[in-house]
Protein backbone atom coordinates (compact mmCIF):
# COMPACT_ATOMS: atom_id res chain seq x y z
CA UNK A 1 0.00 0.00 0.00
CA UNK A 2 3.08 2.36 -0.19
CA UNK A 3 4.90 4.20 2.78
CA UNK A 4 4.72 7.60 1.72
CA UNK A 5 1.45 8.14 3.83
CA UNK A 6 0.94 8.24 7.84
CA UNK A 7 -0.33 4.94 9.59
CA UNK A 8 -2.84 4.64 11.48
CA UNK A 9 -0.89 4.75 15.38
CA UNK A 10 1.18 7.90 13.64
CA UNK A 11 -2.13 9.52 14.12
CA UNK A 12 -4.04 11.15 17.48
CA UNK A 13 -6.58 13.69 18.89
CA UNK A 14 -4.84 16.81 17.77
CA UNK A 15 -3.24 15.39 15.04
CA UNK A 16 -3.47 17.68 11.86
CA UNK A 17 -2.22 17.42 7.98
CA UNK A 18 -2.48 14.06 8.09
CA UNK A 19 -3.30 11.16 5.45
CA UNK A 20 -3.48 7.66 5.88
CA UNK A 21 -3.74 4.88 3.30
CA UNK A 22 -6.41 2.48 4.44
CA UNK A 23 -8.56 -0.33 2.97
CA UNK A 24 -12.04 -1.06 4.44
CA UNK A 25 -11.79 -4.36 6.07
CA UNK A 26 -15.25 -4.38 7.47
CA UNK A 27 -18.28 -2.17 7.02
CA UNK A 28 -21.12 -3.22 9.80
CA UNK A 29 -24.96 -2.34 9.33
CA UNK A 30 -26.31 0.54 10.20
CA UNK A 31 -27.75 0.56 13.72
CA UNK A 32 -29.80 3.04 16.40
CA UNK A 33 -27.89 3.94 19.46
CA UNK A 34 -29.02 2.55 22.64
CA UNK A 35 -29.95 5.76 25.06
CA UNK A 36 -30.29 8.34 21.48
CA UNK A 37 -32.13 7.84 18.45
CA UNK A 38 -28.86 8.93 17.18
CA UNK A 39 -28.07 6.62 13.81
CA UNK A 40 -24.90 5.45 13.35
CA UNK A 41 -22.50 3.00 11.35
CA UNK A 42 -19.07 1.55 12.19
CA UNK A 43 -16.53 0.57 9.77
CA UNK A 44 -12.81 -1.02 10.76
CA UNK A 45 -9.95 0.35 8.33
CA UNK A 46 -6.76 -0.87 7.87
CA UNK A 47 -3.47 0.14 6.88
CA UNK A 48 -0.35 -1.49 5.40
CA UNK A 49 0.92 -2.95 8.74
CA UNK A 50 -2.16 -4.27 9.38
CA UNK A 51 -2.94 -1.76 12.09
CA UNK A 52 -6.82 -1.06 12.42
CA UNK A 53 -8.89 1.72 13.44
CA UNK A 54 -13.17 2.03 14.00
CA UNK A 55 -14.15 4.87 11.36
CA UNK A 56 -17.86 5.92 12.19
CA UNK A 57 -20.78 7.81 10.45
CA UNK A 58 -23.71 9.33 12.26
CA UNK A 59 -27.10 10.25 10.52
CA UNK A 60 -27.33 11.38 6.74
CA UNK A 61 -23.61 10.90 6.53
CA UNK A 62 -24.53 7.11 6.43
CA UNK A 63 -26.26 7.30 3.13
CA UNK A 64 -24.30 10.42 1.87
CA UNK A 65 -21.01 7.74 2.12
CA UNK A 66 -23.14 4.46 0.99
CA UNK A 67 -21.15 4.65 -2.57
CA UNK A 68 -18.15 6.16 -0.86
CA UNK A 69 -16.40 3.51 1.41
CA UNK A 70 -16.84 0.02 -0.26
CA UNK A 71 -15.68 -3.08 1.49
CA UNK A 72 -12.19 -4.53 0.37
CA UNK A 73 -11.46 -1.20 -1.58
CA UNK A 74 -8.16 1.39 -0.87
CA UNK A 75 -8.74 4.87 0.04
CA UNK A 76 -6.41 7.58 0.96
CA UNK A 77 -8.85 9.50 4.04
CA UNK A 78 -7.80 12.68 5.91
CA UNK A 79 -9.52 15.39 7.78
CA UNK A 80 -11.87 13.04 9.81
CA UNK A 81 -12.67 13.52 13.13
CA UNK A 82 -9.89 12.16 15.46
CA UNK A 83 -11.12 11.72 19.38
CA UNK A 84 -11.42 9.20 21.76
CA UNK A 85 -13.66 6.21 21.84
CA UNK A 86 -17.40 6.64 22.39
CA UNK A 87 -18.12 3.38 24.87
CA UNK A 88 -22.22 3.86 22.97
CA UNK A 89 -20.54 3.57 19.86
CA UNK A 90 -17.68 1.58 20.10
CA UNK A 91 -17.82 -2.31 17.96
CA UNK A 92 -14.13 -3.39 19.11
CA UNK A 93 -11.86 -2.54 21.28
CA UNK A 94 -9.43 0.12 20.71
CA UNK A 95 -9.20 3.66 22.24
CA UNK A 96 -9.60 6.02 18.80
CA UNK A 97 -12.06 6.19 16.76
CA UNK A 98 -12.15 8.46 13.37
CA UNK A 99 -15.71 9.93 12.77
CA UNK A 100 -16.82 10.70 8.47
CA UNK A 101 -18.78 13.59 7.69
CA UNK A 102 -18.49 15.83 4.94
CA UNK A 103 -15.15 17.42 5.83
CA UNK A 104 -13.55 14.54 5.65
CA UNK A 105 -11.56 14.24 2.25
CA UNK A 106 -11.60 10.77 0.66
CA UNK A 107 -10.09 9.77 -2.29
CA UNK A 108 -10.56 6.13 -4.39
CA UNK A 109 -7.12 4.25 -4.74
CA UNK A 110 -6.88 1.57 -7.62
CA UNK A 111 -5.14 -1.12 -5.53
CA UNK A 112 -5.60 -4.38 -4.78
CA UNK A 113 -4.78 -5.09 -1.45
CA UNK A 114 -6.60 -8.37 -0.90
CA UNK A 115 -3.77 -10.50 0.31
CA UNK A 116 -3.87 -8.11 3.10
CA UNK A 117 -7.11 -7.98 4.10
CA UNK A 118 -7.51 -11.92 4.12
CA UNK A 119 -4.15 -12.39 5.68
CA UNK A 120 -5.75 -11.07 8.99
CA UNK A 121 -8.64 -13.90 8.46
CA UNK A 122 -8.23 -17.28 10.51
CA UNK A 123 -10.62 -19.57 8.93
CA UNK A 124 -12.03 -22.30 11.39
CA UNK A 125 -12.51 -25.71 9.30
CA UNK A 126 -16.51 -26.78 9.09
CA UNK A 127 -15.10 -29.91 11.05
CA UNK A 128 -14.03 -27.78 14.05
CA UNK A 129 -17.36 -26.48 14.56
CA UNK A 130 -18.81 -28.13 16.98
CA UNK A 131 -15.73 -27.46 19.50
CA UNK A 132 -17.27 -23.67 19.67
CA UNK A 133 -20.70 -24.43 19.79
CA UNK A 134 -22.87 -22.50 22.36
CA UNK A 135 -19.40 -20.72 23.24
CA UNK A 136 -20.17 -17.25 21.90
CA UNK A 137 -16.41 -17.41 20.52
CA UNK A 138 -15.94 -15.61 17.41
CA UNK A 139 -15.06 -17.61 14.25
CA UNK A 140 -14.80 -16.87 10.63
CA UNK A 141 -15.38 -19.40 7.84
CA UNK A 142 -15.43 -19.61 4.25
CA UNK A 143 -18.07 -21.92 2.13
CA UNK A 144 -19.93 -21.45 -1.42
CA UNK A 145 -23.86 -21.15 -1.45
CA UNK A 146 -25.59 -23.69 -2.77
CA UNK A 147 -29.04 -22.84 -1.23
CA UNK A 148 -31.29 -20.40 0.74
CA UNK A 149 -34.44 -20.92 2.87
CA UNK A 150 -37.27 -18.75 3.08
CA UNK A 151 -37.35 -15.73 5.06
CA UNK A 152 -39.25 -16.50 8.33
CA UNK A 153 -40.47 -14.14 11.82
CA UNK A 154 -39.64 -15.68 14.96
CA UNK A 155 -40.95 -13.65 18.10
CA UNK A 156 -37.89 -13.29 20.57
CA UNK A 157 -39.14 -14.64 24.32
CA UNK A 158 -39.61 -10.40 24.98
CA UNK A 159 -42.28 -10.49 22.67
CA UNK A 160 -39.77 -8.72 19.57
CA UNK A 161 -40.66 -9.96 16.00
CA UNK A 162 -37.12 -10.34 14.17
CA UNK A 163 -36.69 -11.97 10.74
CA UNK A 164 -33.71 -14.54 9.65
CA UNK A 165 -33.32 -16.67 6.93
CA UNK A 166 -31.32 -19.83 6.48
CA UNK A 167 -27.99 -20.04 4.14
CA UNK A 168 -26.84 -23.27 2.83
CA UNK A 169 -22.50 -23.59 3.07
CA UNK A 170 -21.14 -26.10 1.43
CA UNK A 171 -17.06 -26.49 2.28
CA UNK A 172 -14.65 -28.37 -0.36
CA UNK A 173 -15.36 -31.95 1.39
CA UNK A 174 -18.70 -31.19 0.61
CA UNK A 175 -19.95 -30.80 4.55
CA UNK A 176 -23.05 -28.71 4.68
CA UNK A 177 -23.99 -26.43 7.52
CA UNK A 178 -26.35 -24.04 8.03
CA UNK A 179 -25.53 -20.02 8.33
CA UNK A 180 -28.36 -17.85 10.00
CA UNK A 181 -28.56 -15.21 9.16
CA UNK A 182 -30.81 -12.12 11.23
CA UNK A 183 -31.87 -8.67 10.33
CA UNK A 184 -30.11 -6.34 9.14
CA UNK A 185 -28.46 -9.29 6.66
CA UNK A 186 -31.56 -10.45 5.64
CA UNK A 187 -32.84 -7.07 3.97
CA UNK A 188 -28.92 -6.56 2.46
CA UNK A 189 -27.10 -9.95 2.37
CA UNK A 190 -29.85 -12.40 1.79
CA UNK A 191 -31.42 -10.39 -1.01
CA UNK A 192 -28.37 -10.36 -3.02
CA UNK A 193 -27.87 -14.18 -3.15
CA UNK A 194 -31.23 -14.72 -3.39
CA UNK A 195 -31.26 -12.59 -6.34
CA UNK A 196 -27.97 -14.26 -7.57
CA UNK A 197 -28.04 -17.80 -5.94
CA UNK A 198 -27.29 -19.48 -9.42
CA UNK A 199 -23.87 -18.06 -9.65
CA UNK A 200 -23.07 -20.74 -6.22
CA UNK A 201 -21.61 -17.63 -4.88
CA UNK A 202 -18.32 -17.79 -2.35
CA UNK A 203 -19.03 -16.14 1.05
CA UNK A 204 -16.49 -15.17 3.06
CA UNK A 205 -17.86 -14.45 7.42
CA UNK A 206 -16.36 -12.95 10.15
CA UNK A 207 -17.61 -12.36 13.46
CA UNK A 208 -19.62 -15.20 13.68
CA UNK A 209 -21.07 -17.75 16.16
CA UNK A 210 -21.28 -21.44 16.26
CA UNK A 211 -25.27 -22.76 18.22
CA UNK A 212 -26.90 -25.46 18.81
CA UNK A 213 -29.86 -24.74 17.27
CA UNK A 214 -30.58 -27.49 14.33
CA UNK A 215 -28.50 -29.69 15.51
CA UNK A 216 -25.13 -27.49 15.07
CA UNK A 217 -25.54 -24.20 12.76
CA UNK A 218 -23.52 -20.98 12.83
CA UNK A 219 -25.38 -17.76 13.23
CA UNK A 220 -24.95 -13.71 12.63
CA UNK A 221 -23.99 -11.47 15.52
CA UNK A 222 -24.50 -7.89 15.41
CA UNK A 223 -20.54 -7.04 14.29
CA UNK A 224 -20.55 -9.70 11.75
CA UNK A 225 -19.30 -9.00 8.32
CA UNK A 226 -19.57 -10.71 5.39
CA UNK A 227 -17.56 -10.69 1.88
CA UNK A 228 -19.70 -12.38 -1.38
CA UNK A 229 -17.28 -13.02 -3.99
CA UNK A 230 -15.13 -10.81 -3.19
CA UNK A 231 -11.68 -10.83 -5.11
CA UNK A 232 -9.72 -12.69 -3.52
CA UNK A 233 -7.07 -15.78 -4.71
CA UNK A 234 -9.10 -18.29 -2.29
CA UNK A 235 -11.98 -17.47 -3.99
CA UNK A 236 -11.00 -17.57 -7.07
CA UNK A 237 -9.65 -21.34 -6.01
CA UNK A 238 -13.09 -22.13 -4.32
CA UNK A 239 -14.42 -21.32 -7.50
CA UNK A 240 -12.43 -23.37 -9.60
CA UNK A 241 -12.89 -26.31 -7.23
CA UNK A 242 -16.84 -25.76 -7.93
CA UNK A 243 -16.35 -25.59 -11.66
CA UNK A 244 -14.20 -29.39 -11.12
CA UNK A 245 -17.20 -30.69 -8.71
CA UNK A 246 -20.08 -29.11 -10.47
CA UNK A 247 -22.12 -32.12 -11.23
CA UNK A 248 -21.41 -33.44 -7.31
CA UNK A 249 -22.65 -29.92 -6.05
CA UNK A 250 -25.89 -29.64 -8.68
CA UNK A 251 -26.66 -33.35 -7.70
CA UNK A 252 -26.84 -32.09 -4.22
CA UNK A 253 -28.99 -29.04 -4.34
CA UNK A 254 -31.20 -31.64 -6.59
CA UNK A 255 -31.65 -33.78 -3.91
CA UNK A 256 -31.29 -31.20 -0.88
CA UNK A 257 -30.55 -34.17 2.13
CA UNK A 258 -29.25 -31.12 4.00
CA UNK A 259 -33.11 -29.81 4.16
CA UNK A 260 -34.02 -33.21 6.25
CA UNK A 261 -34.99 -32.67 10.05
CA UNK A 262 -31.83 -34.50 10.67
CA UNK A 263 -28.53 -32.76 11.90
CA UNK A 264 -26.00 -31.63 10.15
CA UNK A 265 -23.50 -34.72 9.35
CA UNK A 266 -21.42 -32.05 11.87
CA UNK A 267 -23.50 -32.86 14.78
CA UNK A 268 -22.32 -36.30 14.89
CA UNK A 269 -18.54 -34.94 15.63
CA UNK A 270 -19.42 -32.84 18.98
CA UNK A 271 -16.81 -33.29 21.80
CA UNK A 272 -18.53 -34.79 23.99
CA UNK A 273 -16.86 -35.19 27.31
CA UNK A 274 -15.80 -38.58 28.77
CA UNK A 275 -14.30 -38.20 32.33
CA UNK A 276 -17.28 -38.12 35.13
CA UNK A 277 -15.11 -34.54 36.65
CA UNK A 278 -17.06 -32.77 33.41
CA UNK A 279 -20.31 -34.20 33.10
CA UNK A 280 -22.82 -31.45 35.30
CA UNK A 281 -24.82 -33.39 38.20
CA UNK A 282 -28.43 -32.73 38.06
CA UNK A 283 -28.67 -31.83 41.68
CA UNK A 284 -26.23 -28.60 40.71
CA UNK A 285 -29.02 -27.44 38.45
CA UNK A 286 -32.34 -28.32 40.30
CA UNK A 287 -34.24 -25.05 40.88
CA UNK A 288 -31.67 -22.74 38.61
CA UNK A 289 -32.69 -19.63 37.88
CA UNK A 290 -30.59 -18.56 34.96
CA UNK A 291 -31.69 -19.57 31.47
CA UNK A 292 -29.12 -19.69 28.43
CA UNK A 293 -26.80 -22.16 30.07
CA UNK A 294 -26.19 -25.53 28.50
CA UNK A 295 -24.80 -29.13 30.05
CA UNK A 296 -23.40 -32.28 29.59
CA UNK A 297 -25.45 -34.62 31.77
CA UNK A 298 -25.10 -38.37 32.16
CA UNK A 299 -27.71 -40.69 33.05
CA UNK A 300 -30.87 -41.83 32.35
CA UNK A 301 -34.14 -41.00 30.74
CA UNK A 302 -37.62 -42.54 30.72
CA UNK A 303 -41.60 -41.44 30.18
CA UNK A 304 -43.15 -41.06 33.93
CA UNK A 305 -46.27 -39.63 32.46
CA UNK A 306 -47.80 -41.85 29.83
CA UNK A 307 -51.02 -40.33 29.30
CA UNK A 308 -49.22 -38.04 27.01
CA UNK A 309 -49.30 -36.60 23.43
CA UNK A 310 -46.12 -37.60 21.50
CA UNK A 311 -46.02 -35.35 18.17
CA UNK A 312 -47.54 -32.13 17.24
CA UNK A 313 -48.20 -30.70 14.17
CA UNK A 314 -46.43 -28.07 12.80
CA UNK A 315 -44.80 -26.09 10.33
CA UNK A 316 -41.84 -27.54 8.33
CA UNK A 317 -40.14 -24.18 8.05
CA UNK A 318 -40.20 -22.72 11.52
CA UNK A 319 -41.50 -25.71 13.71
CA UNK A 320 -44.16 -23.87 15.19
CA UNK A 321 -47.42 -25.42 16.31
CA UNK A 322 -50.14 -25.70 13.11
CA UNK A 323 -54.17 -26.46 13.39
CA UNK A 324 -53.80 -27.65 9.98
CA UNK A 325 -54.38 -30.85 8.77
CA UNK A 326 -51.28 -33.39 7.52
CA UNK A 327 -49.93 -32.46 4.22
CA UNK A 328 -51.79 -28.90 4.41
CA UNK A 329 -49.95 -25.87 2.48
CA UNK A 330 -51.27 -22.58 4.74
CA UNK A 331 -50.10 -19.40 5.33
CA UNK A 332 -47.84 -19.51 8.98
CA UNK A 333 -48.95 -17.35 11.33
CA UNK A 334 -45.71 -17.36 13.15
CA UNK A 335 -43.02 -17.25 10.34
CA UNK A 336 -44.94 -15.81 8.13
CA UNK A 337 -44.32 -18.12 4.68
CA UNK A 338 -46.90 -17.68 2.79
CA UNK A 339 -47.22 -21.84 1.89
CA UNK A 340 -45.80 -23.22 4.67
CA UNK A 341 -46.46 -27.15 4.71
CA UNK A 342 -48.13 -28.55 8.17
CA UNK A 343 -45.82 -31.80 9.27
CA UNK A 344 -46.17 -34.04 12.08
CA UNK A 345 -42.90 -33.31 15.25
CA UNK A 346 -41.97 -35.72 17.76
CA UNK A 347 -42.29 -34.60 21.41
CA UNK A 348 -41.36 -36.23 24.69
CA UNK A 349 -41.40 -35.07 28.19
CA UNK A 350 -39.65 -37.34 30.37
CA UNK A 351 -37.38 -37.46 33.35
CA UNK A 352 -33.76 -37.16 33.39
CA UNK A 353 -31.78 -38.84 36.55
CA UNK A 354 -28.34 -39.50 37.79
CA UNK A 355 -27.12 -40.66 41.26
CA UNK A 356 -27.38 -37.04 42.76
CA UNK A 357 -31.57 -36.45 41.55
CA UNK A 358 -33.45 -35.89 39.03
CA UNK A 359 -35.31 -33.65 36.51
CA UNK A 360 -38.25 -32.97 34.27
CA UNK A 361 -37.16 -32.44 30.61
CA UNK A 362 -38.61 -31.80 27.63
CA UNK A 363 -37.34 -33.11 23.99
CA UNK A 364 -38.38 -32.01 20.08
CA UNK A 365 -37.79 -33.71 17.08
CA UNK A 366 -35.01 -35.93 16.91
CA UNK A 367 -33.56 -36.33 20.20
CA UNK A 368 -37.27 -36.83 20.83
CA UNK A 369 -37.35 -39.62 18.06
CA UNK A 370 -34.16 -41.20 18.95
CA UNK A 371 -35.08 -41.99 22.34
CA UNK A 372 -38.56 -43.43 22.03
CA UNK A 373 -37.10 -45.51 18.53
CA UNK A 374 -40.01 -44.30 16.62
CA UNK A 375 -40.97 -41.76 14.11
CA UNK A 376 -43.33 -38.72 14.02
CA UNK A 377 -45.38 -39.99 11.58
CA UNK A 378 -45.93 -43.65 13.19
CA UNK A 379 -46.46 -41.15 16.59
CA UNK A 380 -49.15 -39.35 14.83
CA UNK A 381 -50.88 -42.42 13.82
CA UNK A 382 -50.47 -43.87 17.45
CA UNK A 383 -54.05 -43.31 19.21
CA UNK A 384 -53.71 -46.05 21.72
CA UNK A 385 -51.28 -45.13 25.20
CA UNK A 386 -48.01 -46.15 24.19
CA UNK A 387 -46.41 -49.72 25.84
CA UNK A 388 -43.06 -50.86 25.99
CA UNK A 389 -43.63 -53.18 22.85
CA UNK A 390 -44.42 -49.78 20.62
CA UNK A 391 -42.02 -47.61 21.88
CA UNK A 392 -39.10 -47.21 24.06
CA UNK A 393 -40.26 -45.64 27.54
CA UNK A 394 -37.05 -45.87 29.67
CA UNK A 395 -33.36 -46.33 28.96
CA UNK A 396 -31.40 -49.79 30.48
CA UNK A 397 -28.27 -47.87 30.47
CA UNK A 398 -26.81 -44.39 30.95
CA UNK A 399 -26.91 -42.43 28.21
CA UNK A 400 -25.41 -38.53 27.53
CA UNK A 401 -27.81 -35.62 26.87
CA UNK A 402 -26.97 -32.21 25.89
CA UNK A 403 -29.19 -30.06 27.58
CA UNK A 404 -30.12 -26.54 27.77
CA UNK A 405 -31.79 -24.32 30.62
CA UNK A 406 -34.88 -22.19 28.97
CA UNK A 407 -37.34 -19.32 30.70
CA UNK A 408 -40.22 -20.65 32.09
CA UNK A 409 -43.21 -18.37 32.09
CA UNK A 410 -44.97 -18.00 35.33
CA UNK A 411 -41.93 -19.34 37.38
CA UNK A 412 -38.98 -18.45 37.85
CA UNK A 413 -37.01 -22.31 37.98
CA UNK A 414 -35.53 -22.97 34.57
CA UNK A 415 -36.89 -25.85 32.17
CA UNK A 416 -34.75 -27.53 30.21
CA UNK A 417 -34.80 -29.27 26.82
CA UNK A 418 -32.67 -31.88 25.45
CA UNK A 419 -30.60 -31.22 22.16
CA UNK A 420 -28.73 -34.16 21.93
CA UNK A 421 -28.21 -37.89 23.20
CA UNK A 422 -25.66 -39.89 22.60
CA UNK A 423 -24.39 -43.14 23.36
CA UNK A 424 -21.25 -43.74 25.79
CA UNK A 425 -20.36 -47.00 24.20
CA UNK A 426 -19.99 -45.40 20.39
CA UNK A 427 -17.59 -43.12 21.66
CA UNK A 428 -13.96 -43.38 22.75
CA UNK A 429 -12.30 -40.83 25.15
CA UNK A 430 -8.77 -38.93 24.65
CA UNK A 431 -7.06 -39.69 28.07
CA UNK A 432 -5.36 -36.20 27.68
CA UNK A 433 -8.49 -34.10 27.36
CA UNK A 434 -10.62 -36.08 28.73
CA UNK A 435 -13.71 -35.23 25.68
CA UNK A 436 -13.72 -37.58 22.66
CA UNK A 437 -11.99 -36.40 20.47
CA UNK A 438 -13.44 -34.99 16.91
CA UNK A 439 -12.91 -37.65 14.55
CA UNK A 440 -13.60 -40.27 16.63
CA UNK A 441 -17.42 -39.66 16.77
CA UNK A 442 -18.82 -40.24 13.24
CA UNK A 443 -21.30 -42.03 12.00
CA UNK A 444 -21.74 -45.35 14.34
CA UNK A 445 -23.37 -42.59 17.01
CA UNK A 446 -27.20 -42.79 16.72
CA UNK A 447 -27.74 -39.03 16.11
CA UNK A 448 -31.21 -38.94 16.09
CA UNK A 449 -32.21 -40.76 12.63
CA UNK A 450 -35.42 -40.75 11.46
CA UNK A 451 -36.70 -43.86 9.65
CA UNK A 452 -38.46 -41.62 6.82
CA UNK A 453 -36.16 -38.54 6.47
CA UNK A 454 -37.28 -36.51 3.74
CA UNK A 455 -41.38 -37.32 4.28
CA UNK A 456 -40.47 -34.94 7.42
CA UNK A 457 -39.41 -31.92 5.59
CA UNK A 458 -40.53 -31.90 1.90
CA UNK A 459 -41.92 -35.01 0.54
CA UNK A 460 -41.58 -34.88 -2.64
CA UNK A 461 -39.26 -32.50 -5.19
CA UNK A 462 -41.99 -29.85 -6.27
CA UNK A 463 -41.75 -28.68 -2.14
CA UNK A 464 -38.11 -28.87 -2.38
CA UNK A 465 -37.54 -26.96 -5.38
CA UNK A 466 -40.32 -24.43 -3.89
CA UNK A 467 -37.64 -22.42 -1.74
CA UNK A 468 -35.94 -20.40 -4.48
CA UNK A 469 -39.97 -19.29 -5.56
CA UNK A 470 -40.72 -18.97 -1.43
CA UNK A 471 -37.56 -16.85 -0.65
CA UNK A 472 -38.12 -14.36 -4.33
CA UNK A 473 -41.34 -14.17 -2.76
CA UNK A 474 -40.87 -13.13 0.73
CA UNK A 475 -37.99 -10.88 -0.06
CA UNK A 476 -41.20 -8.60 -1.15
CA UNK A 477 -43.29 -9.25 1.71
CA UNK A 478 -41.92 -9.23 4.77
CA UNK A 479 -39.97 -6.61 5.65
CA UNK A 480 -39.69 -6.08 9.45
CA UNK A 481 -36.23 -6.07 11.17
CA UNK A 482 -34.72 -6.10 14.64
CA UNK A 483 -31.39 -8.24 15.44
C-alpha cells in the first residue's frame, strides 16, 4: 500500500495534515444507538501494517457515504474527526475512533490489497465447529452457497418480531452447515444471493457464532461482516474447485438431504466429554434460575407420564405449532411463509436422573425420536397409550444428553430441553483431554435418525424446489427487522 502516507498509530486527537492509506476491512450495518435515536454506522480500516482503526458515520452521513467507502477497496482518508472512543458507539476494542462527515476528504485508490485484508482472516474448518458451539467465541469461515431458505419471523421470548433466513454452506469436502442469518443481513445480504443464488456464490464471514440450534448451525452477531465473492485468490480457487465438482454440487442441491430434520453430518462430531469430573450433576441445576446455560449430563431417561401426546403438528419451516391438517400448504402465522407445509414433530417429556436427583425435561424432534425408537409420523398415527412393545419408555443404560436451561413463564425455575443424546459406548475418550476427540465420533453414534427422512421436511421435489420461488417471494413481503 506504499509508505509515503501516515499509519494509522502515527495519528491522534490533535493530530493535523495528516493522510493515511487504508482499505475497508469491514463495514457493519447501520444501527440506532441505545440511550439516542442517534443513527450510526461503524466501519474497521486498515493500513499497510495491518494496524486497524473504528471509522464511524452518524445520521445522513450514512447514506451520503453508501457509494463512498466500499468493502475490500483502498482509500487515501484525511480530515476526519480524530477523538477518543465513544463506549455507545464503540464495535471493538481500541481507544480512537475516526468519525466521516463531509469534511472529511476521501479519495478512491486503484489497488488491490486483498492478500492483506484476508491475511488477517483465521478460517475455522466446518469440522471444528462443533468445538465452539454454544461458546459465543468468534469464528470466521469460508463456504460457497448452494441454497437459501425462506425468510421467516420468529418472536424473541420479549415479545420482539425479528426476521432470519437460512444459508446453505457447502465447504470443499462437501460438509453442509447451516448459516443464520438475522436482520439487518436479511434485507442486504440475503437479497443479493437470493437474487444471484445461481452463480453458487463464495461467502467469506467474520464475526460469527457457532449454536446449537438445528443440531449445530452458525449464526450472525451484530458485528458480523460478510464478503460475497469478493476478489480474492481463495476465492477464485473455491471457485475453480466448484467448476471441477459441479455435477457433485448440482446433484446435491437436486436432492437437498441437507433440508431433512436430521442434523447436520457435523452434529455427529461434537466433543462430547468422557471423564465423570465434566459431566454437570443434576442436583447442581435443580431449581436454577438462569436460562441460556447448557450441560453435559449423564444418566438416564424414561416417560413417567404416559397419558401423554407424542407429536404435534407443525410447520416444516419454523417448527411452530399448526391447526392444519397433515400435508396442508397454509399461510404460517408465526413465520410468516406464505405456503408453509403442516408436518407431524416428535415430542417427549420425560425425566432425566443420575445418582445425585433428578429432573423434568422436555425433547423435540429428533432427540425426541431417537429416544422413544419411533418416528413422528408412526407417533401421529399412534391413538392407543403407548407400551413398551411400541415404543421405548425408559433407557437400560446411561446415556449422555446435551441439555439446555430455557425461561419458564410464570416461574422463575428454569426448564430444560434436550438437544442431543448420545451413546457412551460409540464413543472413545482422549485420556489427555478427557472429551472424545473430533474424529472419533462419526457415524456409528445414533444421532437422532429418522426412519423416513425426507417425508419430514418436503416429501416430494416440487416442495423442495419451492424455496428459491418462497424466498423471491418473501424478499417482497416481509420486511420487518430487529437483530
Amino acid at each position: 500500500m506504499g509508505d509515503k502516507f501516515q499509519l494509522i498509530h502515527d495519528v491522534s486527537p490533535g493530530t493535523t495534515g495528516w493522510t493515511v492509506k487504508v482499505v475497508v476491512a469491514e463495514k457493519f450495518s447501520p444501527r440506532v444507538a441505545q440511550r439516542s435515536p442517534t443513527k450510526y454506522q461503524n466501519l474497521t480500516l486498515m493500513d499497510s501494517e495491518g494496524s486497524t482503526v473504528q471509522a464511524t458515520l452518524y445520521g445522513q452521513n450514512i447514506t451520503a457515504f453508501q457509494d463512498e467507502l466500499l468493502l475490500g477497496k483502498t482509500y487515501l482518508i484525511s480530515n476526519a474527526l480524530v477523538k477518543e472512543t465513544n463506549a455507545e458507539y464503540k464495535a471493538k476494542s481500541g481507544e480512537i475512533q475516526w468519525t466521516i462527515s463531509g469534511r472529511t476528504r476521501i479519495r478512491r485508490v486503484e489497488e488491490n490489497n486483498s492478500n492483506l485484508l484476508i491475511s488477517t482472516y483465521s478460517f475455522t474448518d466446518f469440522e471444528d465447529l462443533p468445538k465452539y458451539m454454544d461458546s459465543n467465541v468468534d469464528i470466521s469461515v469460508i463456504g460457497m452457497i448452494i441454497d437459501i431458505k425462506p425468510r421467516r419471523i420468529i418472536q424473541t421470548r420479549f415479545g420482539k418480531e425479528c426476521q432470519v433466513q437460512d444459508l446453505v454452506l457447502v465447504n470443499k469436502r462437501f460438509d453442509t452447515v447451516l448459516l443464520t442469518m438475522w436482520e439487518t443481513f436479511v434485507d442486504n445480504e440475503c437479497k443479493y444471493i437470493c437474487q444471484n443464488l445461481r452463480k453458487k456464490l463464495i461467502l467469506i464471514g467474520k464475526h460469527l457464532k457457532v449454536t446449537s440450534f438445528n443440531g449445530l448451525s452458525i449464526s450472525t452477531k451484530v458485528d458480523s461482516s460478510f464478503f460475497i465473492d469478493g476478489e480474492f485468490e481463495l476465492v477464485e480457487e473455491f471457485k475453480s474447485w466448484g467448476h471441477t465438482n459441479s455435477e457433485i454440487i448440482d446433484n446435491m442441491i437436486s436432492e437437498k438431504h441437507y433440508l431433512t430434520s436430521t442434523p447436520s453430518k457435523l452434529s455427529s462430531k461434537l466433543s462430547v466429554p468422557t471423564a465423570e469430573k465434566d459431566f454437570t450433576e443434576i442436583k447442581n441445576i435443580q431449581g436454577l434460575k438462569t436460562a441460556k446455560q447448557f450441560f453435559w449430563i449423564k444418566g438416564k431417561a424414561s416417560v413417567k407420564v404416559l397419558n401423554q401426546t407424542y407429536w404435534y403438528m407443525s410447520c416444516n419451516n419454523c417448527n411452530k405449532i399448526s391447526s392444519e391438517n397433515y400435508g396442508d400448504i397454509y399461510p404460517c402465522v408465526f413465520c410468516k411463509c406464505t405456503d408453509a407445509k403442516a408436518i407431524p414433530r416428535a415430542k417427549v417429556y420425560m425425566q432425566l436422573t443420575d445418582p445425585t436427583g433428578y429432573i423434568n425435561a422436555t425433547a423435540i424432534g429428533n432427540p425426541a425420536e431417537y429416544f422413544l425408537q419411533s418416528n413422528a409420523e408412526i407417533l401421529m398415527n399412534q391413538t392407543l397409550i403407548p407400551t413398551a412393545a411400541s415404543m421405548r419408555l425408559s433407557m437400560d443404560e446411561d446415556e449422555i444428553f446435551y441439555v439446555k436451561a430455557i425461561t419458564q413463564e410464570l416461574s422463575t425455575d428454569c426448564k430444560f430441553e434436550i438437544l442431543f443424546i448420545v451413546n457412551p459406548s460409540q464413543i472413545a475418550g482422549d485420556k489427555n483431554t478427557g472429551k472424545a476427540p473430533v474424529e472419533h465420533i462419526g457415524e456409528p453414534i445414533k444421532f437422532l435418525e429418522p426412519t423416513t427422512k425426507r417425508s419430514l421436511f418436503h416429501s416430494d421435489t416440487d416442495d423442495a424446489q419451492s424455496s428459491k420461488k418462497k424466498c423471491d417471494k418473501s424478499t417482497i413481503e416481509i420486511t420487518k427487522k430487529n437483530q
